[in-house]
Protein backbone atom coordinates (compact mmCIF):
# COMPACT_ATOMS: atom_id res chain seq x y z
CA UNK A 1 18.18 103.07 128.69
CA UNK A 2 15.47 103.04 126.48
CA UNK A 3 15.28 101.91 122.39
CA UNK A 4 14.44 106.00 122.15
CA UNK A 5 17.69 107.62 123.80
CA UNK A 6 19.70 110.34 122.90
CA UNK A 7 20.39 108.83 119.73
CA UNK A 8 17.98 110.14 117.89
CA UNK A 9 16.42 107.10 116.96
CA UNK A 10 12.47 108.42 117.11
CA UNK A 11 13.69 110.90 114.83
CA UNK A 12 15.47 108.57 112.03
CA UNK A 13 14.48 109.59 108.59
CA UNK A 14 14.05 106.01 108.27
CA UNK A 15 10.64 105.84 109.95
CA UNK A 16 8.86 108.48 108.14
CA UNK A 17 9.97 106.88 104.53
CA UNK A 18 8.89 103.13 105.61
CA UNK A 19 5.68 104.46 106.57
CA UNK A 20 4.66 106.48 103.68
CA UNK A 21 5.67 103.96 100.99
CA UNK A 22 4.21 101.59 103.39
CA UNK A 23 0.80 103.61 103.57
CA UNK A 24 1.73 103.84 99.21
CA UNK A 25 1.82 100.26 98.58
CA UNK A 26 -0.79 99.23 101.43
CA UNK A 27 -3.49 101.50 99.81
CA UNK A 28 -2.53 100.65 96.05
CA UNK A 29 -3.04 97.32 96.90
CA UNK A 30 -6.31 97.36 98.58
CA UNK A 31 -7.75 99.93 95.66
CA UNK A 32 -5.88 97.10 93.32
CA UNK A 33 -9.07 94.57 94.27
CA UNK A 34 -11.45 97.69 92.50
CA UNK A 35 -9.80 96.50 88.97
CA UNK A 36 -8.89 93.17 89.52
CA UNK A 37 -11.97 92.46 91.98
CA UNK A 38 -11.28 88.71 93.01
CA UNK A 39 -10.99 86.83 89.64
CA UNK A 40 -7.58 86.10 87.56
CA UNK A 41 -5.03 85.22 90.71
CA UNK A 42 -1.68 85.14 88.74
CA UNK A 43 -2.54 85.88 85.02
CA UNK A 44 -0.51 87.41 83.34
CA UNK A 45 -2.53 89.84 81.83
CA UNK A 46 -4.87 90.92 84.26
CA UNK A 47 -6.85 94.25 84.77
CA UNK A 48 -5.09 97.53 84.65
CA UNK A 49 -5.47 100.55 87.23
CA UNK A 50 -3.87 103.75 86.28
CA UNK A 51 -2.29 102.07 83.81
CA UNK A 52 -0.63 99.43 85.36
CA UNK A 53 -1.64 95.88 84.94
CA UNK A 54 -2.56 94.13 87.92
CA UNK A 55 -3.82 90.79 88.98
CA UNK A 56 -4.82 89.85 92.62
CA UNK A 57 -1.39 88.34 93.52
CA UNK A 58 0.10 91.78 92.81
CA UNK A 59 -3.01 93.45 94.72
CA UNK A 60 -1.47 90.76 97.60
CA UNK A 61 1.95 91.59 97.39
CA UNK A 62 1.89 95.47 97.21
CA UNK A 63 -0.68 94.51 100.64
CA UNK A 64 1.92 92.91 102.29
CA UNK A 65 5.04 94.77 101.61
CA UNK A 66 3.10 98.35 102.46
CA UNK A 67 1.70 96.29 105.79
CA UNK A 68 5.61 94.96 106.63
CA UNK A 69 6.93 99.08 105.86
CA UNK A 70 3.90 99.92 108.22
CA UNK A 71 5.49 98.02 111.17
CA UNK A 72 8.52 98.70 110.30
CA UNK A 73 7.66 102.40 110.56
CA UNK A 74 6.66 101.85 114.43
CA UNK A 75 9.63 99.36 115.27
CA UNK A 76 11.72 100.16 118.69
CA UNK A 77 14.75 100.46 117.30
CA UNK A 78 15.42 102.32 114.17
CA UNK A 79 18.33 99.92 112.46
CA UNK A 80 15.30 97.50 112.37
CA UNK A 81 13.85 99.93 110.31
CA UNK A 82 16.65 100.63 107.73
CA UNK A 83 17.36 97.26 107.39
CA UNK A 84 14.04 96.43 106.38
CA UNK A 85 14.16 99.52 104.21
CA UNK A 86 17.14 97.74 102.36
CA UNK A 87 15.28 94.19 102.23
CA UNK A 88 12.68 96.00 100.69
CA UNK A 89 14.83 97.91 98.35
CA UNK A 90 16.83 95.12 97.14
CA UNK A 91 13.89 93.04 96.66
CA UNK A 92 12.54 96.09 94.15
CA UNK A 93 15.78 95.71 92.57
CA UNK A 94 15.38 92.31 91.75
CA UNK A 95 11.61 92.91 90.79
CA UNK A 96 13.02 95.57 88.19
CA UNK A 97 15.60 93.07 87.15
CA UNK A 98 13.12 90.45 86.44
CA UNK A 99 10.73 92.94 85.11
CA UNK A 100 12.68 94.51 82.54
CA UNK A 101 13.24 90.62 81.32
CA UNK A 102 10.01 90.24 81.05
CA UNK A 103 9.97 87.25 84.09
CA UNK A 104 7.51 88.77 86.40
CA UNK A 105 3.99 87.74 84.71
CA UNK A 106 2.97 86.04 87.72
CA UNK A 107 2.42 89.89 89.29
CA UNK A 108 1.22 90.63 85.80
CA UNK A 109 4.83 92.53 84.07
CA UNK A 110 4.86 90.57 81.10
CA UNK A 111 7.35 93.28 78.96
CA UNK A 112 10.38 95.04 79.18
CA UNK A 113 7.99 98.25 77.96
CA UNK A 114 5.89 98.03 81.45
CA UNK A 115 5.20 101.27 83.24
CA UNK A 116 5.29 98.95 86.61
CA UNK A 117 9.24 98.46 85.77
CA UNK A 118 10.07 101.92 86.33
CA UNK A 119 7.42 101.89 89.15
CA UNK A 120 9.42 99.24 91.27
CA UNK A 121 12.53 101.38 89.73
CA UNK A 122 11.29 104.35 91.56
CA UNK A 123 10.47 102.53 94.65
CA UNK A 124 14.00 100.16 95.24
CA UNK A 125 15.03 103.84 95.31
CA UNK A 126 13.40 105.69 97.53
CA UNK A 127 13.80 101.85 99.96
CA UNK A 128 17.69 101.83 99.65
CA UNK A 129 17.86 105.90 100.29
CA UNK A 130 15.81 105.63 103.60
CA UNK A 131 17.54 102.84 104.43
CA UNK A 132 21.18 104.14 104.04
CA UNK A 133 20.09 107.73 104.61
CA UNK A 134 18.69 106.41 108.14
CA UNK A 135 21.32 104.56 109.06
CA UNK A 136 24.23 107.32 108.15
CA UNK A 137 21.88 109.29 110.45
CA UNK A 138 22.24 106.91 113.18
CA UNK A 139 26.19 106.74 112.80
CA UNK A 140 26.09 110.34 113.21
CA UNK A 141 23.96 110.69 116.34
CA UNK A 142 26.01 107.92 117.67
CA UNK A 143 28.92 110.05 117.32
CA UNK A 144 27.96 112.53 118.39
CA UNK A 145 27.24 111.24 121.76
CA UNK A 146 30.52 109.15 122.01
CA UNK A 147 29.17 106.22 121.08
């Protein structure tokens, strides 16, 4: 039996949300390195683009999580997927955490005030929905075939 039975798993609302905030946070980090070009690593009060301050570690980061959603996107087995959607989530939970007390100026969020708060807000969001929505979806298909 393969990873895409009668599950439903090639259909999980999972995949489609880890890729596009994937393809989101792979692209704002690569257009990052147009402010930030490749001076200022980690200060804390580095270039801004579209308003929200930046410095190449950020650029980095947003790289790396967007490349990890990418692959998660394609994965065999769609609980891979949602769980990675919640590791991503929770880790944008604890960046809006930090962020909001002003403990994140090594990615540049040096205030409480910072439009990148409500930015990682946004995005532990839309993480822990396609995470939870996919995997409710799962439970459902697997119930639906007596599993």
């Amino acid at each position: 039996m393969s990873a895409y039975s009668s599950s439903g798993s090639e259909q999980n609302i999972a995949r489609p949300i880890a890729l596009v905030l994937g393809v989101v946070y792979l692209a704002a980090g690569v257009i990052g390195f147009a402010a930030t070009g490749f001076h200022g690593f980690v200060t804390p009060h580095g270039d801004t683009f579209l308003g929200f301050p930046i410095n190449i570690f950020h650029n980095i980061v947003h790289i790396g999580i967007g490349a990890i959603l990418i692959v998660a996107s394609r994965l065999p087995d769609a609980t891979m997927t949602q769980g990675i959607l919640l590791g991503v989530g929770i880790l944008y939970v604890a960046a809006t955490l930090l962020g909001f007390l002003g403990k994140l100026p090594i990615i540049a969020v040096t205030t409480a005030g910072n439009p990148d708060n409500y930015l990682h807000l946004v995005s532990a969001a839309v993480a822990l929905f396609g995470g939870l929505a996919g995997a409710a979806q799962q439970r459902g298909a697997d119930a639906a075939f007596g599993r």
